[in-house]
C-alpha atoms as a PDB file:
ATOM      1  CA  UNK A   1      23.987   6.439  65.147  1.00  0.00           C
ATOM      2  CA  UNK A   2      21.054   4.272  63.557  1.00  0.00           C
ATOM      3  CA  UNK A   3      18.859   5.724  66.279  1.00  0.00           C
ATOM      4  CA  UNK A   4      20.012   9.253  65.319  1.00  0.00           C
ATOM      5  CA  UNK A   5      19.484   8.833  62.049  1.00  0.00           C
ATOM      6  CA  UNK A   6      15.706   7.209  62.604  1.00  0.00           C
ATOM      7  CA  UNK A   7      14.490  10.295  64.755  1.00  0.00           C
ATOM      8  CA  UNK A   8      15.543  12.309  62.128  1.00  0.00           C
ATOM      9  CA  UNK A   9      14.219  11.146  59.616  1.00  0.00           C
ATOM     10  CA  UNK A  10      10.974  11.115  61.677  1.00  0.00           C
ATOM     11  CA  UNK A  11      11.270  14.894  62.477  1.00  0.00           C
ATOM     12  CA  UNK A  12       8.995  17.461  60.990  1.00  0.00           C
ATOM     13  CA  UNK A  13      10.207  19.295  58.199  1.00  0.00           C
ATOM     14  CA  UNK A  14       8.930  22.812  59.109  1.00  0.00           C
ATOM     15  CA  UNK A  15       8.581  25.702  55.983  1.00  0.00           C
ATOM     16  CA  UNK A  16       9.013  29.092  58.012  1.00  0.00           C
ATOM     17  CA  UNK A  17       7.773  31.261  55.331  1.00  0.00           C
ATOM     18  CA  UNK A  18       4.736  29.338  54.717  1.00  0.00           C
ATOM     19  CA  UNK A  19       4.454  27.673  58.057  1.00  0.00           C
ATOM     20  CA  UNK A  20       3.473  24.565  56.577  1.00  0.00           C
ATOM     21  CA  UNK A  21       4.732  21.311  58.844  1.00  0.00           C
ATOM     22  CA  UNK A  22       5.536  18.008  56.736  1.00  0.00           C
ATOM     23  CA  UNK A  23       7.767  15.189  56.337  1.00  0.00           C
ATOM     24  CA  UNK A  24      10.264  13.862  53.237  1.00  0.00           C
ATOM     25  CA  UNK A  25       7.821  11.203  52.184  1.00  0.00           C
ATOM     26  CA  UNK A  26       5.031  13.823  52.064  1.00  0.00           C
ATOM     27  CA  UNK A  27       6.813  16.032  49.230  1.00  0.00           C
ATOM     28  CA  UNK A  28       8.283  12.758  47.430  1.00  0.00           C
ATOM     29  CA  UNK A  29       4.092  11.497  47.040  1.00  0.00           C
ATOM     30  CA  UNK A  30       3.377  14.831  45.756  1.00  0.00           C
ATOM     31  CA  UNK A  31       5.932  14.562  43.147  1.00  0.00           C
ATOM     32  CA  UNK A  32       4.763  11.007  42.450  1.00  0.00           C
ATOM     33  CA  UNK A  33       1.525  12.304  41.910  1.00  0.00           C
ATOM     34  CA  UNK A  34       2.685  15.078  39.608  1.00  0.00           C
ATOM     35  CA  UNK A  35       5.167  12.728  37.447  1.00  0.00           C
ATOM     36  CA  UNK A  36       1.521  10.565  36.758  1.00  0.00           C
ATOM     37  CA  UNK A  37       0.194  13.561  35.745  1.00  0.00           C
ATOM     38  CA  UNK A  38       2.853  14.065  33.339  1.00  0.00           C
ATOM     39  CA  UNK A  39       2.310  10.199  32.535  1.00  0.00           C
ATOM     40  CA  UNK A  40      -1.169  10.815  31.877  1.00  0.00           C
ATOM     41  CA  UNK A  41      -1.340  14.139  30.102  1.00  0.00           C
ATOM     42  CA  UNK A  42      -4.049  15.191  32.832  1.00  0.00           C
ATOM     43  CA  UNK A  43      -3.064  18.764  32.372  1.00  0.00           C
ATOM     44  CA  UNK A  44      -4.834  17.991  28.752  1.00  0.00           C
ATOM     45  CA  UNK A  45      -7.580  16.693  30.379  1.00  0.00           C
ATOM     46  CA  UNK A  46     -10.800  18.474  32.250  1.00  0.00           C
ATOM     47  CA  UNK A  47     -10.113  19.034  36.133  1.00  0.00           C
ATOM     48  CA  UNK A  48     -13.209  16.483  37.447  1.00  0.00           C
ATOM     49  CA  UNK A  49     -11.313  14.258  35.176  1.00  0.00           C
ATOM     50  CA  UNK A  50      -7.658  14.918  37.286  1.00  0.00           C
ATOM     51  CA  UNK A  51      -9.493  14.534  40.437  1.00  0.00           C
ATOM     52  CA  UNK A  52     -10.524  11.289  39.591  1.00  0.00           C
ATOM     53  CA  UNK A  53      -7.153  10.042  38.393  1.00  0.00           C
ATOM     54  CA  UNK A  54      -5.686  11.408  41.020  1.00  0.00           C
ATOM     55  CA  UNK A  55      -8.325  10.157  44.002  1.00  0.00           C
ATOM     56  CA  UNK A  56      -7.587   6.570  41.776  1.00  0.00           C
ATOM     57  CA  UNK A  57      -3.921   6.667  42.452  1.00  0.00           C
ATOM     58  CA  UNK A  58      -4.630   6.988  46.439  1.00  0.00           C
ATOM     59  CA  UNK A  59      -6.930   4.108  46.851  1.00  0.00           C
ATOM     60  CA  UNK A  60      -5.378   1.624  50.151  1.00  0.00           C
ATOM     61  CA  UNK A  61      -4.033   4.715  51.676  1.00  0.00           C
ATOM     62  CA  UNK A  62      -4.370   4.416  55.207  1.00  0.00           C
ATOM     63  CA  UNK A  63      -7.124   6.133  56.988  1.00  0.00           C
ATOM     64  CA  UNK A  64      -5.626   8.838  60.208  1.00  0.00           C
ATOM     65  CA  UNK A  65      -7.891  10.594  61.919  1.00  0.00           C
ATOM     66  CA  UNK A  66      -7.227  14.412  63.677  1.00  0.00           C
ATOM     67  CA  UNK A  67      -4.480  14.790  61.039  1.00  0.00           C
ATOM     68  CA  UNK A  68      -4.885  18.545  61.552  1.00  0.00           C
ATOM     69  CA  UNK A  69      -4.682  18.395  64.913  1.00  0.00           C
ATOM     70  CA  UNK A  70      -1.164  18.446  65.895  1.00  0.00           C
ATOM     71  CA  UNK A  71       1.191  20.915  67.392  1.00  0.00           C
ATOM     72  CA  UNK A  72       0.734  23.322  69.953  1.00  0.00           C
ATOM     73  CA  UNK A  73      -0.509  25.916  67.625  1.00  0.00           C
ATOM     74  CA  UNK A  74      -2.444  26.187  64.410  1.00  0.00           C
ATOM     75  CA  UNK A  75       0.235  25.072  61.766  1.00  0.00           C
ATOM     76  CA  UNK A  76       0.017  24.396  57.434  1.00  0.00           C
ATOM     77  CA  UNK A  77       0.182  20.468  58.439  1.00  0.00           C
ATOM     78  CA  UNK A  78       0.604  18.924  55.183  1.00  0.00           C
ATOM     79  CA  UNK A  79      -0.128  14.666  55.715  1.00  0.00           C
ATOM     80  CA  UNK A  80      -0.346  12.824  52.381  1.00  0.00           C
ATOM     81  CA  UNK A  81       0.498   9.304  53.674  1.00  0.00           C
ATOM     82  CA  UNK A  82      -2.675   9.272  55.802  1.00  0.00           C
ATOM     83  CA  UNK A  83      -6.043  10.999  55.363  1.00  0.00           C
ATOM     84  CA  UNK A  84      -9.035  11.714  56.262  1.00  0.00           C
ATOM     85  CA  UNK A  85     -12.408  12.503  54.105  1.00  0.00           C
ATOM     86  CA  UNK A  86     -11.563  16.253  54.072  1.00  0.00           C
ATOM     87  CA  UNK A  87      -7.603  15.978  53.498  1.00  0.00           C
ATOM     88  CA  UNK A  88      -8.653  13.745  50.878  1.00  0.00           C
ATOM     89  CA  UNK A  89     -10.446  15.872  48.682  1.00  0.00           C
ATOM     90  CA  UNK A  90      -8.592  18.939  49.504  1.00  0.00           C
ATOM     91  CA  UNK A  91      -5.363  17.290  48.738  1.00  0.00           C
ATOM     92  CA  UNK A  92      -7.368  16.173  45.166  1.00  0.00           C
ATOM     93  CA  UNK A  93      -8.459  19.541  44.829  1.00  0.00           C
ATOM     94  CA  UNK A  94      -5.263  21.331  45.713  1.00  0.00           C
ATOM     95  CA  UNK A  95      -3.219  18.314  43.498  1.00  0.00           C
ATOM     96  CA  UNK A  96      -5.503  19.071  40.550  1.00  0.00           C
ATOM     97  CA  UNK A  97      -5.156  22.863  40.591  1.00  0.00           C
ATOM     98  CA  UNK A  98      -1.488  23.063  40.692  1.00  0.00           C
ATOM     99  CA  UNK A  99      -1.664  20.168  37.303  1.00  0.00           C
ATOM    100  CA  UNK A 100      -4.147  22.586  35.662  1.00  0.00           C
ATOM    101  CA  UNK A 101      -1.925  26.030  36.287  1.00  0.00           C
ATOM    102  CA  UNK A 102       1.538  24.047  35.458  1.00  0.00           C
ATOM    103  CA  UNK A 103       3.451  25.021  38.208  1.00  0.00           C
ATOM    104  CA  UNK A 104       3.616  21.457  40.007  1.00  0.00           C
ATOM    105  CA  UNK A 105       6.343  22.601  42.623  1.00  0.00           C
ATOM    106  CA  UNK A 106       5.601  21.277  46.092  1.00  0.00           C
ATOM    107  CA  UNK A 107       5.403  25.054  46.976  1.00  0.00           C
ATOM    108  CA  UNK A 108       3.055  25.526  44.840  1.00  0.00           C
ATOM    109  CA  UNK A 109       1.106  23.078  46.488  1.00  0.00           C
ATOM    110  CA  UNK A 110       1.456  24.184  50.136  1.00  0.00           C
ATOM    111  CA  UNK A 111       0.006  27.434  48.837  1.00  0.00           C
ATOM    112  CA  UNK A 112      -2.713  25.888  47.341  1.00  0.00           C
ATOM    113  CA  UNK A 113      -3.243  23.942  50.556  1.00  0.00           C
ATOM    114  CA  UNK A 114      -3.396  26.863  52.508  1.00  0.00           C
ATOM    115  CA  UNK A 115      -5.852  28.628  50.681  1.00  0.00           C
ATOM    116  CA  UNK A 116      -8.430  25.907  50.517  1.00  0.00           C
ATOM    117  CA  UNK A 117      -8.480  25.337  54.105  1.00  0.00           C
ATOM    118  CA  UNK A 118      -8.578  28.397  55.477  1.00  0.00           C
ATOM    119  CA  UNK A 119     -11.063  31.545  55.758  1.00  0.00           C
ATOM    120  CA  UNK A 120     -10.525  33.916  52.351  1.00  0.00           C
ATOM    121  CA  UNK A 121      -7.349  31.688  51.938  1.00  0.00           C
ATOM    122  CA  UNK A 122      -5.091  33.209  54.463  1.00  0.00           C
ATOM    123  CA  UNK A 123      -3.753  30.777  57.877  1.00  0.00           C
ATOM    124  CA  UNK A 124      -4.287  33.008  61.299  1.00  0.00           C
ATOM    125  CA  UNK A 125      -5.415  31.048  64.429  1.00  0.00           C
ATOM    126  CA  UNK A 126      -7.295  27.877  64.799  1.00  0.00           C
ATOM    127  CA  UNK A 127     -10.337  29.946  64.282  1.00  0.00           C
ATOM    128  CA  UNK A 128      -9.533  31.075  60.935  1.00  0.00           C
ATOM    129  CA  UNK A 129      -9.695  27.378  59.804  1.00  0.00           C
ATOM    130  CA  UNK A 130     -12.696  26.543  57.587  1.00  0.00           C
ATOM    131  CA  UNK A 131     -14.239  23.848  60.413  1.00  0.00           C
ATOM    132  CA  UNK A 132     -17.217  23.441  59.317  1.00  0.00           C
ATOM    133  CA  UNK A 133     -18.001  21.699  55.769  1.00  0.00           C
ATOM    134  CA  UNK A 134     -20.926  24.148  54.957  1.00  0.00           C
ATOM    135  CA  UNK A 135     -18.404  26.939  55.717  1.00  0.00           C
ATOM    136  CA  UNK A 136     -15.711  25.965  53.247  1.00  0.00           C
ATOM    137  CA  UNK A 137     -18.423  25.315  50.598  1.00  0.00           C
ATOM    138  CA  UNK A 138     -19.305  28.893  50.631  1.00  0.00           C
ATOM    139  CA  UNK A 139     -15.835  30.527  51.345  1.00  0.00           C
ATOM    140  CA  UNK A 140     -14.389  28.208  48.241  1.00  0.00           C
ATOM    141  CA  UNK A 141     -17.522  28.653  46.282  1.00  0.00           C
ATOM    142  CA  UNK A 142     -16.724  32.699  46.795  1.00  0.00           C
ATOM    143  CA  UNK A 143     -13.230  32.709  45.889  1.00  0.00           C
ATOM    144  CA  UNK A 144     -14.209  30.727  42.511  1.00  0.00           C
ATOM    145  CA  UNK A 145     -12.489  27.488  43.470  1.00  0.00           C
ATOM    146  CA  UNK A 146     -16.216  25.334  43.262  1.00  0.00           C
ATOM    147  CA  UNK A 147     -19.667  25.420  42.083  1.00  0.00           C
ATOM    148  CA  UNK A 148     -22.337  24.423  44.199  1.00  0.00           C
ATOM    149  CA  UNK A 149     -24.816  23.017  41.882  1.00  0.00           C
ATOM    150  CA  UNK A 150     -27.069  21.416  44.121  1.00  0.00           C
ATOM    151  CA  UNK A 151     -29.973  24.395  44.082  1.00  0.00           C
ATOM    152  CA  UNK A 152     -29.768  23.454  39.921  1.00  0.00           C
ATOM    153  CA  UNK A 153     -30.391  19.650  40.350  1.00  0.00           C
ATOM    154  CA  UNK A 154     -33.142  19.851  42.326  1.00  0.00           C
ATOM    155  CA  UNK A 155     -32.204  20.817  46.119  1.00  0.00           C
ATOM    156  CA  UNK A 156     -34.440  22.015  48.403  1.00  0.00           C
ATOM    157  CA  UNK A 157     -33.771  24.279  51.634  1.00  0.00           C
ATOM    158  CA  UNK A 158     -31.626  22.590  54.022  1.00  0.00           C
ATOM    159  CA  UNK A 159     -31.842  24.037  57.598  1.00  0.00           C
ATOM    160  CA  UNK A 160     -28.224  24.673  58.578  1.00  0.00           C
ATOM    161  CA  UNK A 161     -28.137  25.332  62.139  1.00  0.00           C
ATOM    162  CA  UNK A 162     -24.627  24.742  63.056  1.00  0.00           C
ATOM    163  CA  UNK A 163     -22.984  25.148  67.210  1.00  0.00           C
ATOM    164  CA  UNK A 164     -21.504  22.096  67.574  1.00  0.00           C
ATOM    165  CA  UNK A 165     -18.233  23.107  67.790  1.00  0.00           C
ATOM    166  CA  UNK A 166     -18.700  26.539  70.242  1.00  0.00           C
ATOM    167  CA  UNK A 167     -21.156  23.688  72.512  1.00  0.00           C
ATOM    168  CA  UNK A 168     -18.567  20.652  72.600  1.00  0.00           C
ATOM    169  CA  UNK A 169     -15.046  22.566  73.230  1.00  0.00           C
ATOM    170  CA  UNK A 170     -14.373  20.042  74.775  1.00  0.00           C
ATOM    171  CA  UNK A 171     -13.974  18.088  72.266  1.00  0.00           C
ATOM    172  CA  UNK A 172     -11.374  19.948  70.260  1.00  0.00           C
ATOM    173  CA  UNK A 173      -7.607  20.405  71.189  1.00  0.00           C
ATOM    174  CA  UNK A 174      -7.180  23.955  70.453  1.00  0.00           C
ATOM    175  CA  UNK A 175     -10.850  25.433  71.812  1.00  0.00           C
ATOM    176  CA  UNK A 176     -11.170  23.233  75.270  1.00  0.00           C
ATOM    177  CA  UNK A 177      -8.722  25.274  76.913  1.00  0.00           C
ATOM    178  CA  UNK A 178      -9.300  29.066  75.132  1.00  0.00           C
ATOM    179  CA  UNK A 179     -12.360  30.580  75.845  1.00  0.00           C
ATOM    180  CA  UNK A 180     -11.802  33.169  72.652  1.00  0.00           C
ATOM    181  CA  UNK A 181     -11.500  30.700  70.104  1.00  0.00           C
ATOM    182  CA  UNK A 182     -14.529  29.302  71.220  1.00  0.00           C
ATOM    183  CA  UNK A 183     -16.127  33.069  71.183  1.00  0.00           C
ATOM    184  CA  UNK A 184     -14.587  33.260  67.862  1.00  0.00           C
ATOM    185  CA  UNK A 185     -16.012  30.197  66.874  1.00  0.00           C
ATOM    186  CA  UNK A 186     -19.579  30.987  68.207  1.00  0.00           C
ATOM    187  CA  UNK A 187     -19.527  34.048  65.763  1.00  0.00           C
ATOM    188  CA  UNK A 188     -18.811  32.484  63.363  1.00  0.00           C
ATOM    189  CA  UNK A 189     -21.406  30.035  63.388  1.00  0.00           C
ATOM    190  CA  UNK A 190     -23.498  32.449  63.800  1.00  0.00           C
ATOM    191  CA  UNK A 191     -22.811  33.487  59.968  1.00  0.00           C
ATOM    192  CA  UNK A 192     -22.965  30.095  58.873  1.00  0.00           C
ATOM    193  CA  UNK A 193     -26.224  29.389  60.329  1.00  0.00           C
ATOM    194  CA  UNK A 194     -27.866  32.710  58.857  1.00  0.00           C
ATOM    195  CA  UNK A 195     -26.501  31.589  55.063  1.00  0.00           C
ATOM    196  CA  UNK A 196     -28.558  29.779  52.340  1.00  0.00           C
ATOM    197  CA  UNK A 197     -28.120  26.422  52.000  1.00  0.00           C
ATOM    198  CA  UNK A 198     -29.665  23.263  49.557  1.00  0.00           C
ATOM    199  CA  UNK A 199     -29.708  19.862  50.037  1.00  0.00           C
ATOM    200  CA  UNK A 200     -31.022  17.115  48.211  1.00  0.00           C
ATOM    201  CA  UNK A 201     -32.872  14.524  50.830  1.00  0.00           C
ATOM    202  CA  UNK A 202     -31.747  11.171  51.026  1.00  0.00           C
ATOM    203  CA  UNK A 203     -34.781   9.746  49.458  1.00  0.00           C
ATOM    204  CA  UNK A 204     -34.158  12.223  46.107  1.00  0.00           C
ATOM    205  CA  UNK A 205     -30.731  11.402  45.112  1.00  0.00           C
ATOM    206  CA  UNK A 206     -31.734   8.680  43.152  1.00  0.00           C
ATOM    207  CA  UNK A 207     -33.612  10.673  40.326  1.00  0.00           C
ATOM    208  CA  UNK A 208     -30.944  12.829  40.657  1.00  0.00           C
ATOM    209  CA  UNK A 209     -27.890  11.096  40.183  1.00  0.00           C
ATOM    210  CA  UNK A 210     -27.614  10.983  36.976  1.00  0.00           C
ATOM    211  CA  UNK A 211     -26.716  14.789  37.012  1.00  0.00           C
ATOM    212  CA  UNK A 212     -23.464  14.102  39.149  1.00  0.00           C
ATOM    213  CA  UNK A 213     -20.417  13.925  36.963  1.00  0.00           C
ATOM    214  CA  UNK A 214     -17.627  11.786  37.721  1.00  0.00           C
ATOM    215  CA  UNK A 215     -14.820  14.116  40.033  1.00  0.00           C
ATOM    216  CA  UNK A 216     -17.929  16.012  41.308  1.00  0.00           C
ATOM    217  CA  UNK A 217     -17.542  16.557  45.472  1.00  0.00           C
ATOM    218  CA  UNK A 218     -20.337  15.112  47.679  1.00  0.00           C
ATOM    219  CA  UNK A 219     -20.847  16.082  50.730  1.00  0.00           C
ATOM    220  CA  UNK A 220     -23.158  14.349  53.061  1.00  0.00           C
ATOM    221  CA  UNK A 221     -25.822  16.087  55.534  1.00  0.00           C
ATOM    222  CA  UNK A 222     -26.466  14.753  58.601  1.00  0.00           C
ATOM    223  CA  UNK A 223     -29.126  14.797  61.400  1.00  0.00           C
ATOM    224  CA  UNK A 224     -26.752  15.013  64.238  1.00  0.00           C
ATOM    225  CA  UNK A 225     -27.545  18.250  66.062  1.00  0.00           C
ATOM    226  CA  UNK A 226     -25.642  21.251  66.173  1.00  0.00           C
ATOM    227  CA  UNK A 227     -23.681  19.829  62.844  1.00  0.00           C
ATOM    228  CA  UNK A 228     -23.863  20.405  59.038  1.00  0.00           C
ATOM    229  CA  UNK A 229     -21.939  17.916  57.020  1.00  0.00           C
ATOM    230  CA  UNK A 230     -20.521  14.328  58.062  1.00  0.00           C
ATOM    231  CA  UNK A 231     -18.601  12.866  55.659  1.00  0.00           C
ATOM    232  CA  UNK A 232     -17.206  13.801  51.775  1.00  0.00           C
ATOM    233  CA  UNK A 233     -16.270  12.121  48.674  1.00  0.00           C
ATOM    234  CA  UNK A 234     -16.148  12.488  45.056  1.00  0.00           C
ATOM    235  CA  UNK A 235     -18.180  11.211  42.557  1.00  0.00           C
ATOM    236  CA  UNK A 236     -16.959   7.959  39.844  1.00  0.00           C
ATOM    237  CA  UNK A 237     -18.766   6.252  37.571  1.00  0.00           C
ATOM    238  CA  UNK A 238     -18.253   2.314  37.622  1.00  0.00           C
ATOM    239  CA  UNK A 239     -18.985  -0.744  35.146  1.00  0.00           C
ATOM    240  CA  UNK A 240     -22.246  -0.859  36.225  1.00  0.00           C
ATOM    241  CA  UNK A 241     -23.346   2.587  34.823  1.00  0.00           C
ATOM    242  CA  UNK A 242     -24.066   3.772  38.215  1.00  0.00           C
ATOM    243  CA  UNK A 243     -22.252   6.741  40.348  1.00  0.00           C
ATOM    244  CA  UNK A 244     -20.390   5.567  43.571  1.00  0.00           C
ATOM    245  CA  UNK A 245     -18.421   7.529  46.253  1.00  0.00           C
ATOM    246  CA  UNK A 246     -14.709   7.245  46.286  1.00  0.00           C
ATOM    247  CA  UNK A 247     -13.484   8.546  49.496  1.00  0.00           C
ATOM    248  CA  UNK A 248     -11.677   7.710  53.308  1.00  0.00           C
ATOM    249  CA  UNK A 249     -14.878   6.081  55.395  1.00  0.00           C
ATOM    250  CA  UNK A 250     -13.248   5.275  58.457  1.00  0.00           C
ATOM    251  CA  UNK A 251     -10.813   4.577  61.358  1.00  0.00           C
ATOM    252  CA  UNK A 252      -9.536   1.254  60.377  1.00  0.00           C
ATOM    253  CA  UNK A 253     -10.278   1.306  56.457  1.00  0.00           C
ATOM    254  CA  UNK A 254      -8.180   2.956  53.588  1.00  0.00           C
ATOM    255  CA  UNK A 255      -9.247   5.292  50.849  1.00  0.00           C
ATOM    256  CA  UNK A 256     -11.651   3.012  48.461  1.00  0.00           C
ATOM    257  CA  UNK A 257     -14.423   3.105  46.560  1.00  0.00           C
ATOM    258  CA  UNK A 258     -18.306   2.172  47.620  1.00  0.00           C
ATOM    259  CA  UNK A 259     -19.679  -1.306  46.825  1.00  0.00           C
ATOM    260  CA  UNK A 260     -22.789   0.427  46.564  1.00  0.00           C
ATOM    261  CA  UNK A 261     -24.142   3.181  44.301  1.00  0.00           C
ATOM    262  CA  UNK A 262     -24.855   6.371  45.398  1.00  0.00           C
ATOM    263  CA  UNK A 263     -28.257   6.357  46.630  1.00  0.00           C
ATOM    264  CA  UNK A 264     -27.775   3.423  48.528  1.00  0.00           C
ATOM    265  CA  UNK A 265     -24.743   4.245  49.948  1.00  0.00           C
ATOM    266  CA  UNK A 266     -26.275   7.208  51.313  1.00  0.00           C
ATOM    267  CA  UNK A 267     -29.314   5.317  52.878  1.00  0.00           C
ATOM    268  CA  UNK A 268     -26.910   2.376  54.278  1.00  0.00           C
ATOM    269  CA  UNK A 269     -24.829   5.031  56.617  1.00  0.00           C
ATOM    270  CA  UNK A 270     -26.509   5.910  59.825  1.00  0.00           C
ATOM    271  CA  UNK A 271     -27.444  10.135  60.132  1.00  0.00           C
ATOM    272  CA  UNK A 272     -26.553  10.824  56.694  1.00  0.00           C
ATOM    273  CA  UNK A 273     -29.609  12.276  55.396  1.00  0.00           C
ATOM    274  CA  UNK A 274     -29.183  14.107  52.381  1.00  0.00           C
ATOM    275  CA  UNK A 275     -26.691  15.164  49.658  1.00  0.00           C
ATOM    276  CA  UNK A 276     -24.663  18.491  48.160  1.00  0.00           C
ATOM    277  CA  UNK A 277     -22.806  18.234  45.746  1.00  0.00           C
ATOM    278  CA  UNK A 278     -20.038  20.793  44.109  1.00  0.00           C
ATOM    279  CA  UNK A 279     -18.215  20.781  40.719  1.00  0.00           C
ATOM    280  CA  UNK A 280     -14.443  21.442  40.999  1.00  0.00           C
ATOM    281  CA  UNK A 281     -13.711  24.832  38.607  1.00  0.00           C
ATOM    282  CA  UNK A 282     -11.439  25.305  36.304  1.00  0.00           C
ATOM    283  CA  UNK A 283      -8.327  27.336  37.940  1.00  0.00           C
END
């Protein structure tokens, strides 16, 4: 009977109207998260400011890699007991919004889930996923969600020449065994390739940094071929006046914040070579 009760406990909880796939603890953090909201008065308070709160109260999370890559099928996978750098700020993002628009029902947060990580905010197939970092910025950016501001503090044109993904199917569960995702794919990063994009070079964020507000996103650039953007976090100011990266590094680590500021940070981490950053809108 224990046994019973274990595995069921352990069983997805699946949504069938919004095909989102979670577990029991999963919907009791999000209403943890919301009753510190209500703690905190953050639906008073600016969103950059929520995010920050909110990415505060998930520090020594556990880091879990290919979170999203579960099933047999694209699915709404909703994990907030481990993350990753994206599910980290799209779960701050997608927590923050639903604070902001008071309806803080774990519904309500699914939805918002869903239409952060996916193509004009609708799930279809794997391909329909917003893979690439560079991809979500501008689909996001579109539907009014963020602001990329790095063009305004001083970016320059970063050459965003993105196939990774369509070259390396391999690599990914869903493409190495279906030739038209991987066609899909290829298309799209054909678009993505053929967009605008600003970055601010490694060597430049220092005389920038002091334009980043605290709960802005960063996203770093990196020189690995074929790819756009390696790694996120979000901006926080610390005692020392400077702005470090709260975020998930690693396999093996938790969410934390950097020892070092900014600028170094960014210098310290092998094939990061640059900066964007985004400001979270108001909903």
């Amino acid at each position: 009977m224990k046994k019973l009760t274990l595995l069921f406990a352990l069983i997805f909880i699946i949504n069938l109207s919004a095909q989102a796939v979670y577990t029991q603890k999963d919907v009791e953090v999000c209403n943890q998260k919301f009753e510190l909201a209500v703690s905190k008065s953050l639906a008073e308070k600016p969103i950059n400011e929520v995010i920050v709160e909110l990415g505060k109260s998930f520090l020594g999370t556990d880091y879990e890699a290919h979170t999203l890559e579960k099933g047999e099928k694209e699915e709404l996978i909703i994990n907030l007991t481990g993350l990753d750098c994206y599910t980290y700020m799209e779960s701050l993002i997608a927590l923050a919004r639903c604070i902001k628009s008071s309806d803080t029902s774990f519904e309500n947060y699914t939805k918002e889930i869903e239409s952060l990580r996916y193509r004009n905010g609708v799930m279809g197939d794997y391909p329909t996923r917003l893979h690439y970092a560079s991809d979500w910025l501008y689909d996001v950016a579109k539907r009014g969600f963020i602001k990329d501001i790095t063009k305004e503090i001083g970016g320059e044109v970063f050459e965003n020449n993105v196939n990774f993904m369509s070259t390396h199917p391999e690599s990914y569960k869903f493409l190495k065994d279906n030739g038209e995702f991987v066609k899909a794919i290829a298309e799209t990063e054909k678009e993505i390739s053929a967009r605008e994009y600003f970055y601010i070079p490694q060597d430049e964020i220092e005389s920038i940094e002091d334009k980043i507000q605290e709960g802005d996103l960063l996203m770093f650039t990196t020189s690995i071929k074929g790819l756009d953007i390696a790694h996120n976090g979000i901006a926080v100011k610390m005692d020392d006046g400077r702005i470090h990266v709260m975020h998930a590094p690693q396999v093996g680590t938790k969410v934390q914040i950097s020892d070092k500021p900014l600028p170094d940070y960014v210098k310290a981490v092998k094939k990061q070579n640059g900066l964007i950053v985004a400001r979270v809108l108001e909903p």
